[in-house]
Protein backbone atom coordinates (compact mmCIF):
# COMPACT_ATOMS: atom_id res chain seq x y z
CA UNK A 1 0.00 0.00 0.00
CA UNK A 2 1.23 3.98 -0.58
CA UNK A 3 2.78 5.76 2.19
CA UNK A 4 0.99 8.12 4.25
CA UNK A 5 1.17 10.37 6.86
CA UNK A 6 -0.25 9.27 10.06
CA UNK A 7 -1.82 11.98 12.05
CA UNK A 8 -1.85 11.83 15.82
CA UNK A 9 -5.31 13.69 16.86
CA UNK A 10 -6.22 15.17 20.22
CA UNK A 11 -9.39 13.75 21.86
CA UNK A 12 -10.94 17.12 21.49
CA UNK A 13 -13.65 18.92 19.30
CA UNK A 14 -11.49 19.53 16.53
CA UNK A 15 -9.60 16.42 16.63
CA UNK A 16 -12.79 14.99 17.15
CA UNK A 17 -14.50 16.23 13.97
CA UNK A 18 -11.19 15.82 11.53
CA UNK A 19 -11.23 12.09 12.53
CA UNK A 20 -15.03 11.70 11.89
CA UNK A 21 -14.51 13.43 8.58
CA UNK A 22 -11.69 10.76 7.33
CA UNK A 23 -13.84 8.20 8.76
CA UNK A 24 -16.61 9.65 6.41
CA UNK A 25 -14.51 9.59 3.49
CA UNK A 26 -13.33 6.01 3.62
CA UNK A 27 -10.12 6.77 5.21
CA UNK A 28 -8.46 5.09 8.32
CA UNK A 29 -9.07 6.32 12.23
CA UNK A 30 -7.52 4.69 15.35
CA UNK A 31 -9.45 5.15 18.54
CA UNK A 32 -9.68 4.24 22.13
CA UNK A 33 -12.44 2.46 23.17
CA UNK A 34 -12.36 1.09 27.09
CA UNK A 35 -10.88 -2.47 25.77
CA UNK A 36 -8.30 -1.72 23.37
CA UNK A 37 -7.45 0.56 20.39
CA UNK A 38 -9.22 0.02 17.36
CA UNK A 39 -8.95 0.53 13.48
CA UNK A 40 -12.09 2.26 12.92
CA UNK A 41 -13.35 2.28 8.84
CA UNK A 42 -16.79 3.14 7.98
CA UNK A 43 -18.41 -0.22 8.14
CA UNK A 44 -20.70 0.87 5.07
CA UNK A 45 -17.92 1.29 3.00
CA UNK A 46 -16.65 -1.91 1.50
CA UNK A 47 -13.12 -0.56 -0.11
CA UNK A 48 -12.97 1.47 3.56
CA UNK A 49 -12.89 -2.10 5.26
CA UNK A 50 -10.57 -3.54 2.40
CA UNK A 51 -8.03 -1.01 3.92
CA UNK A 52 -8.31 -2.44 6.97
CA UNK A 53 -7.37 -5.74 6.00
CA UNK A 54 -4.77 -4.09 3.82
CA UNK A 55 -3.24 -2.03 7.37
CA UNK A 56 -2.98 -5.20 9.71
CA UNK A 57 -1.79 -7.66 7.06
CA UNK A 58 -4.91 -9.42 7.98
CA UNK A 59 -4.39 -13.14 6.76
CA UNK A 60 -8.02 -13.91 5.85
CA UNK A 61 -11.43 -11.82 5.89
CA UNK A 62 -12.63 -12.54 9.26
CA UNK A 63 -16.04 -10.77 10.34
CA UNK A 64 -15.52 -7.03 11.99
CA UNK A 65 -17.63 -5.81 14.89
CA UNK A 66 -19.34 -2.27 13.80
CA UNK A 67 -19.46 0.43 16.66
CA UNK A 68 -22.00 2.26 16.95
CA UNK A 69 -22.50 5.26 19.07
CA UNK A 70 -26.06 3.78 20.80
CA UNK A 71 -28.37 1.47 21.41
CA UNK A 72 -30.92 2.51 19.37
CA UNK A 73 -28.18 2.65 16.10
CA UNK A 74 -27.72 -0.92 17.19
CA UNK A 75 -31.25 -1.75 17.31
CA UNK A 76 -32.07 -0.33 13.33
CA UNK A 77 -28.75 -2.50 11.91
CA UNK A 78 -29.50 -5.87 13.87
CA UNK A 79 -32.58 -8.30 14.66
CA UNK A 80 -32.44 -8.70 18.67
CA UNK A 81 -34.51 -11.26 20.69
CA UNK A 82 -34.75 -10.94 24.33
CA UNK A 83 -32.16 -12.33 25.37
CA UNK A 84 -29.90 -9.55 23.15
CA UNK A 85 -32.04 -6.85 23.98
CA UNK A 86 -31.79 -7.84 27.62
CA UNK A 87 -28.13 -8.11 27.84
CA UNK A 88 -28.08 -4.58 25.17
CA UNK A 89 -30.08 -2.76 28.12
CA UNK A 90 -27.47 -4.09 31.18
CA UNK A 91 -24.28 -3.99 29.63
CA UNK A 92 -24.15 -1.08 26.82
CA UNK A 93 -22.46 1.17 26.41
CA UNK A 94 -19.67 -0.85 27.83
CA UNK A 95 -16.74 -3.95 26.55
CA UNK A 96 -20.17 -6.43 25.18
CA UNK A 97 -20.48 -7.49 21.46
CA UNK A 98 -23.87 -9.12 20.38
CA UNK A 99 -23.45 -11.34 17.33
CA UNK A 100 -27.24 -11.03 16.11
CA UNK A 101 -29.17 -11.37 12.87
CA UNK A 102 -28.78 -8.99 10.69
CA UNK A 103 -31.59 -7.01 9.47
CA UNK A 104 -33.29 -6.39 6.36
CA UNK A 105 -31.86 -4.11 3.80
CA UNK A 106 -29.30 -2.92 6.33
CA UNK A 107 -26.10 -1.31 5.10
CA UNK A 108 -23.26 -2.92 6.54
CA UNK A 109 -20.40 -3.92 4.07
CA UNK A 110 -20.70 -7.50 2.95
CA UNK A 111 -16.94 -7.82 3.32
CA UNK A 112 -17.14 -6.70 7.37
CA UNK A 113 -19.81 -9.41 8.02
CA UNK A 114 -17.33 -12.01 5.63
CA UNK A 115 -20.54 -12.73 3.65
CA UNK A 116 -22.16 -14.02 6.51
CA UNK A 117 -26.28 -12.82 7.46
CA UNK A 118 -25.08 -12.43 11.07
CA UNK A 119 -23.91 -8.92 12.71
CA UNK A 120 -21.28 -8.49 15.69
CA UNK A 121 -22.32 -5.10 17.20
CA UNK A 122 -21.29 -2.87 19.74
CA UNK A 123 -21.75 0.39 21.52
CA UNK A 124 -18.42 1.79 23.37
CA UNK A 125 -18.24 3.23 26.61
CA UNK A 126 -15.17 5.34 26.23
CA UNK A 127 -15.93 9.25 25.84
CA UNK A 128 -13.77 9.56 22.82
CA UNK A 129 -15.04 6.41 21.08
CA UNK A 130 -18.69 7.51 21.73
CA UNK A 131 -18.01 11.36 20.83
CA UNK A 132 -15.96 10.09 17.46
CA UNK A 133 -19.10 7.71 16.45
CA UNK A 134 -21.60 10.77 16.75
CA UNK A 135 -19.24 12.81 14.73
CA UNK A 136 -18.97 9.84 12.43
CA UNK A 137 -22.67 9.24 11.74
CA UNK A 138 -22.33 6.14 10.73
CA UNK A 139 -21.41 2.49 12.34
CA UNK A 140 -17.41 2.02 12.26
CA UNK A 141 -15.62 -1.58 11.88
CA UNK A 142 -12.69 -1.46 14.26
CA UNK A 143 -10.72 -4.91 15.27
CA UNK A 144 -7.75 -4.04 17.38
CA UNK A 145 -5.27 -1.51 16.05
CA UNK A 146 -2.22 -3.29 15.51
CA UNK A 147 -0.50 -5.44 13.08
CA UNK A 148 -2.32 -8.92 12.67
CA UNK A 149 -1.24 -11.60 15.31
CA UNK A 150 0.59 -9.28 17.15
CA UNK A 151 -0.06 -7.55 20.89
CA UNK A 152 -3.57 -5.52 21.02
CA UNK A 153 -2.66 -2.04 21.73
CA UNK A 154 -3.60 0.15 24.72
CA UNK A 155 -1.76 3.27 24.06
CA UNK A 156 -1.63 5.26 20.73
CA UNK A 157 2.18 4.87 21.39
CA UNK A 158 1.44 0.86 20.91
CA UNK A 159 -0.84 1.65 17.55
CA UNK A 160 2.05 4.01 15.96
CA UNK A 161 4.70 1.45 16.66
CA UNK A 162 3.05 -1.03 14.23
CA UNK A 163 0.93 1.19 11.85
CA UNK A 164 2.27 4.76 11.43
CA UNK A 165 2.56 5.19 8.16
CA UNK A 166 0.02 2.55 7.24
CA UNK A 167 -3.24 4.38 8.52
CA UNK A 168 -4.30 7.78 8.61
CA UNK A 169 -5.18 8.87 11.92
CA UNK A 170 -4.83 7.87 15.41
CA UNK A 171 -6.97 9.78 18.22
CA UNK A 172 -4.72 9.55 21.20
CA UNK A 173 -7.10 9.34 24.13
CA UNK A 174 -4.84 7.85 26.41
CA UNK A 175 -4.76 4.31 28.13
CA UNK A 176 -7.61 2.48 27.76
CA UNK A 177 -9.31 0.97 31.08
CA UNK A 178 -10.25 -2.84 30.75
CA UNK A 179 -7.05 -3.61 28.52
CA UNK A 180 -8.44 -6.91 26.94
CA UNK A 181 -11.00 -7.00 24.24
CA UNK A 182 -14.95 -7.54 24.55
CA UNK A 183 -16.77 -9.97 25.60
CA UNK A 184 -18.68 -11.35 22.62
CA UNK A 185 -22.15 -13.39 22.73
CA UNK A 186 -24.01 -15.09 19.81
CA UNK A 187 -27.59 -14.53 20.58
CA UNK A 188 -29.41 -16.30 17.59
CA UNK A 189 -31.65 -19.75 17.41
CA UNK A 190 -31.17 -21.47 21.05
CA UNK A 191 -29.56 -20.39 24.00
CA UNK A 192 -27.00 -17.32 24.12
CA UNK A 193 -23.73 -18.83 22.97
CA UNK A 194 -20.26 -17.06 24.56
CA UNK A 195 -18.08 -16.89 21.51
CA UNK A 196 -14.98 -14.77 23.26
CA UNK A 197 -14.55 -13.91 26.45
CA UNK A 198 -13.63 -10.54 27.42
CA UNK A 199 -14.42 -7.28 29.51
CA UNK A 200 -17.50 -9.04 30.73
CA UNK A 201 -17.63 -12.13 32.67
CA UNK A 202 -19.40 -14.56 32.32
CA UNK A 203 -21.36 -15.04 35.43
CA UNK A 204 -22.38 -11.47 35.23
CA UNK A 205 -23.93 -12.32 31.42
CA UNK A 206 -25.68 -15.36 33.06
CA UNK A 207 -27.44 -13.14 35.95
CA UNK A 208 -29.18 -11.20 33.20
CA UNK A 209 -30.34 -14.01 30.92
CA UNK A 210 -31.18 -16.03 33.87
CA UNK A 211 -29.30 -19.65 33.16
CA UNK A 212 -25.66 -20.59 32.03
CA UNK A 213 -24.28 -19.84 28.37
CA UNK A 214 -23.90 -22.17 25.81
CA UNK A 215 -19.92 -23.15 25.20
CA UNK A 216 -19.08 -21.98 21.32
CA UNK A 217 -17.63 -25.98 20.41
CA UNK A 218 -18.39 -26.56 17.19
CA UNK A 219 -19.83 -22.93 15.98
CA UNK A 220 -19.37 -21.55 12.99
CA UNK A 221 -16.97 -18.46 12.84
CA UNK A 222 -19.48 -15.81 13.01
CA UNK A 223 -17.05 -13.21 15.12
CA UNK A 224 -13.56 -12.20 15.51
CA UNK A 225 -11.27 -14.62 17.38
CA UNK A 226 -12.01 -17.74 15.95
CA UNK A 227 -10.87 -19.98 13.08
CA UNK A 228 -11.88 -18.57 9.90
CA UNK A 229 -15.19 -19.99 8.10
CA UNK A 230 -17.36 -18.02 6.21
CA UNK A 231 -19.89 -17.66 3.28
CA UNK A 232 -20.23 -20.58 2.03
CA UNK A 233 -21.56 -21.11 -1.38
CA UNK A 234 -23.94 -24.02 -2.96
CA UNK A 235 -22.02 -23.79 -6.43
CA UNK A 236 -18.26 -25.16 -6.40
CA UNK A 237 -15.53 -23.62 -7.02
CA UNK A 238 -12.87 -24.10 -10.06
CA UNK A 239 -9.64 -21.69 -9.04
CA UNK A 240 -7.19 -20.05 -10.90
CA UNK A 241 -9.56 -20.66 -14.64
CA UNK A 242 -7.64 -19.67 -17.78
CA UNK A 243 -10.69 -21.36 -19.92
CA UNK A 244 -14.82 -21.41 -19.36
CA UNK A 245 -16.67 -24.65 -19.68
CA UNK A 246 -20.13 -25.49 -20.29
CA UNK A 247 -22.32 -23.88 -18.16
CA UNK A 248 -19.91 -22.47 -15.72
CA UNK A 249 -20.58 -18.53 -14.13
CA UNK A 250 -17.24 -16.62 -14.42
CA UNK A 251 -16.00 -14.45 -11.34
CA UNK A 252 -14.04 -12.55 -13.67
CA UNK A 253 -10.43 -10.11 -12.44
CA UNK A 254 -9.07 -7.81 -14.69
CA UNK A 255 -9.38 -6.32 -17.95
CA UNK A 256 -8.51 -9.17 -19.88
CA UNK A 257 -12.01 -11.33 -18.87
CA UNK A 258 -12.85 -12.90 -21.68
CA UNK A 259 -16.55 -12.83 -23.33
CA UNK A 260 -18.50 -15.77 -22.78
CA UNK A 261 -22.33 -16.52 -22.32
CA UNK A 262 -22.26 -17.61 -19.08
CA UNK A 263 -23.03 -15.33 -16.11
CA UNK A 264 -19.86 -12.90 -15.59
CA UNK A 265 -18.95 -10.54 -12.70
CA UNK A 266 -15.75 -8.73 -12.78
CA UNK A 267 -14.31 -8.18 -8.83
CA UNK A 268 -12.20 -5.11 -10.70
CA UNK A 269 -11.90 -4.60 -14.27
CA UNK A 270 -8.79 -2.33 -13.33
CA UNK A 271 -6.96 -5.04 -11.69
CA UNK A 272 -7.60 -3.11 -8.35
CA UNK A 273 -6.85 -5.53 -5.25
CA UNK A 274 -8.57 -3.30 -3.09
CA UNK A 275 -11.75 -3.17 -5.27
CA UNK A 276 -11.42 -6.89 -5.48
CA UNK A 277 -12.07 -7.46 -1.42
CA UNK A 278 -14.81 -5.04 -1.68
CA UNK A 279 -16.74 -7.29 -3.94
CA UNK A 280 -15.67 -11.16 -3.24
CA UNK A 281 -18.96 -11.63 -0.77
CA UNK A 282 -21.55 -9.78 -2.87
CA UNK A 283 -20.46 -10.95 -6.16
CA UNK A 284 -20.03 -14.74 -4.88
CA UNK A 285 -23.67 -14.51 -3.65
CA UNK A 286 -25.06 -13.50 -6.96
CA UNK A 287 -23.46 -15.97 -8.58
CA UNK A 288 -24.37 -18.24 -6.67
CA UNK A 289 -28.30 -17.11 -6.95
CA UNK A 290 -28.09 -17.47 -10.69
CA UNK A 291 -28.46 -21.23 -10.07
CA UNK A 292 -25.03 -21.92 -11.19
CA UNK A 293 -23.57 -25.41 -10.42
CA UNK A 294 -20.08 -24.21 -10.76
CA UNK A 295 -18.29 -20.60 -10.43
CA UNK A 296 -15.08 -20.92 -12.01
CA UNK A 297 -12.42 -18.13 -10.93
CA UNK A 298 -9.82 -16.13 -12.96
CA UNK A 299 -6.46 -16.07 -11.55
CA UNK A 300 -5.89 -13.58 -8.61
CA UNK A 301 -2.76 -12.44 -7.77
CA UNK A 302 -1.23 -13.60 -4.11
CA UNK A 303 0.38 -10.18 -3.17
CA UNK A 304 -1.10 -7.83 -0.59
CA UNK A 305 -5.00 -8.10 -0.26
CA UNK A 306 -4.49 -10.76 -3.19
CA UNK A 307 -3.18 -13.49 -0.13
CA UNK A 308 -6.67 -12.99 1.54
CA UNK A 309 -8.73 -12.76 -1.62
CA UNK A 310 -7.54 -16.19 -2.48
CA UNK A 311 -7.23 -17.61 0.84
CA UNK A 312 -11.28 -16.65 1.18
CA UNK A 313 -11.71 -18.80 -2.23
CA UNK A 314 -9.72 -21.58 -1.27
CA UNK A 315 -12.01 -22.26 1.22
CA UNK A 316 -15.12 -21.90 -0.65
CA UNK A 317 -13.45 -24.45 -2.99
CA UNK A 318 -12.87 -27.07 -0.35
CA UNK A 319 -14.51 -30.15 -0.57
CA UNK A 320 -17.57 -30.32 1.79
CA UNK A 321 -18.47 -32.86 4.42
């Protein structure tokens, strides 16, 4: 990725409004919230959250939690049953993410949810984090701030040591409080499920819903912090196609896709990586709703957001239990 310039913001109105304003136009924000430091993008924006993946060095496109700066923003972007709402109304604004539904026409980037129709959500209790979302306006994607697989950072001083230069932004609000990431709960068919825990314990979640939490053995990956497993497709997958056969539906990359009758999308006629991650989910799923028995997939090239691109499609091509 280009070089940049990475500002280091005070927590105050001005700082405050120029991060909320790059936020707004797809750029790259840092932020305290009271677990860690995240890297906020707006979570509407599907090349914004590409840039994220791009920052960290991100191995694979695992599903991002969107912040939002209430309750109520919550409430429009997910579908909550009473056991979410309950634990919304105890624990938020505070370290709780709600993996929930996601609801109709909603505008979250397919590429934050990695395809899926589930929704990790959260509303910050930090003053900067909730004063940056309301200058935002809209819901920001933020895993932690730092290079992937290495330490989550507390300090802006821990967020510029692995990604100045690489993002934008960073709003220095100090140390954050809790220090380890949120706790997150699935709260979808069945019992509430604890999927990570984090800055809420357990046996506090478990007074509120009234009985114990289900253990997470043998989910699906529908958050951050576990193994990668995502949209899954009914069609197969052919990778790296230099030729169409009968009745296959081209995910095209590049100018040079060829012409053929079968359904095409192109993830970036310009060869743009970046544009590329932005489309994978979508474009998969319409594919896939053509009623296509096979997608077959132009080469993609492994550097940069290329590594994740094609690590997503490897495992879409994997043979199936």
């Amino acid at each position: 990725m280009p070089p940049r310039s990475t500002l280091r913001l005070a927590p105050d109105a001005a700082g405050l409004a120029e991060a909320g304003r790059l936020l707004r136009a797809g750029r790259l924000v840092a932020f305290p919230t009271e677990t860690v430091y995240g890297l906020g993008a707006d979570a509407t924006d599907g090349r914004a959250v590409a840039a994220i993946y791009e920052a960290k060095g991100r191995p694979s496109f695992n599903p991002l939690i969107a912040h939002v700066a209430t309750t109520e923003a919550a409430l429009a972007l997910g579908q909550f049953n009473a056991d979410a709402l309950a634990l919304a109304r105890a624990f938020w604004p505070g370290p709780l993410t709600l993996v929930v539904p996601v609801a109709p026409g909603e505008a979250i980037a397919d590429l934050a949810r990695a395809g899926l129709d589930t929704l990790g959500l959260r509303v910050p209790s930090h003053p900067v984090a909730m004063a940056l979302l309301a200058a935002c306006g809209r819901p920001v994607a933020a895993p932690s701030a730092n290079l992937s697989g290495h330490v989550s950072p507390t300090t802006a001083a821990h967020v510029l040591a692995d990604l100045d230069g690489r993002i934008d932004a960073v709003v220095d609000g100090g140390a954050t409080d809790v220090g380890v990431e949120s706790t997150i709960i699935a709260c979808l068919d069945g019992p509430p499920v604890l999927l990570r825990p984090g800055g809420v314990p357990r046996d506090a979640v478990e007074a509120v819903i009234g009985r114990p939490l289900a253990s997470a053995a043998g989910e699906a990956t529908i958050a951050p912090g576990m193994l990668a497993s995502h949209y899954a497709p009914k069609a197969a997958i052919r990778l790296d196609a230099t030729g169409i056969e009968p009745g296959e539906a081209l995910l095209a990359f590049g100018p040079e896709a060829p012409a053929v009758a079968a359904d095409v999308l192109n993830l970036s006629p310009t060869g743009d990586l970046a544009e590329a991650a932005a489309n994978l989910f979508r474009h998969l799923r319409k594919l896939d709703a053509s009623g296509t028995r096979r997608i077959a997939v132009m080469p993609i090239p492994a550097e940069g957001l290329g590594e994740a691109i094609r690590d997503r499609l490897a495992r879409a091509a994997a043979p199936r239990g």
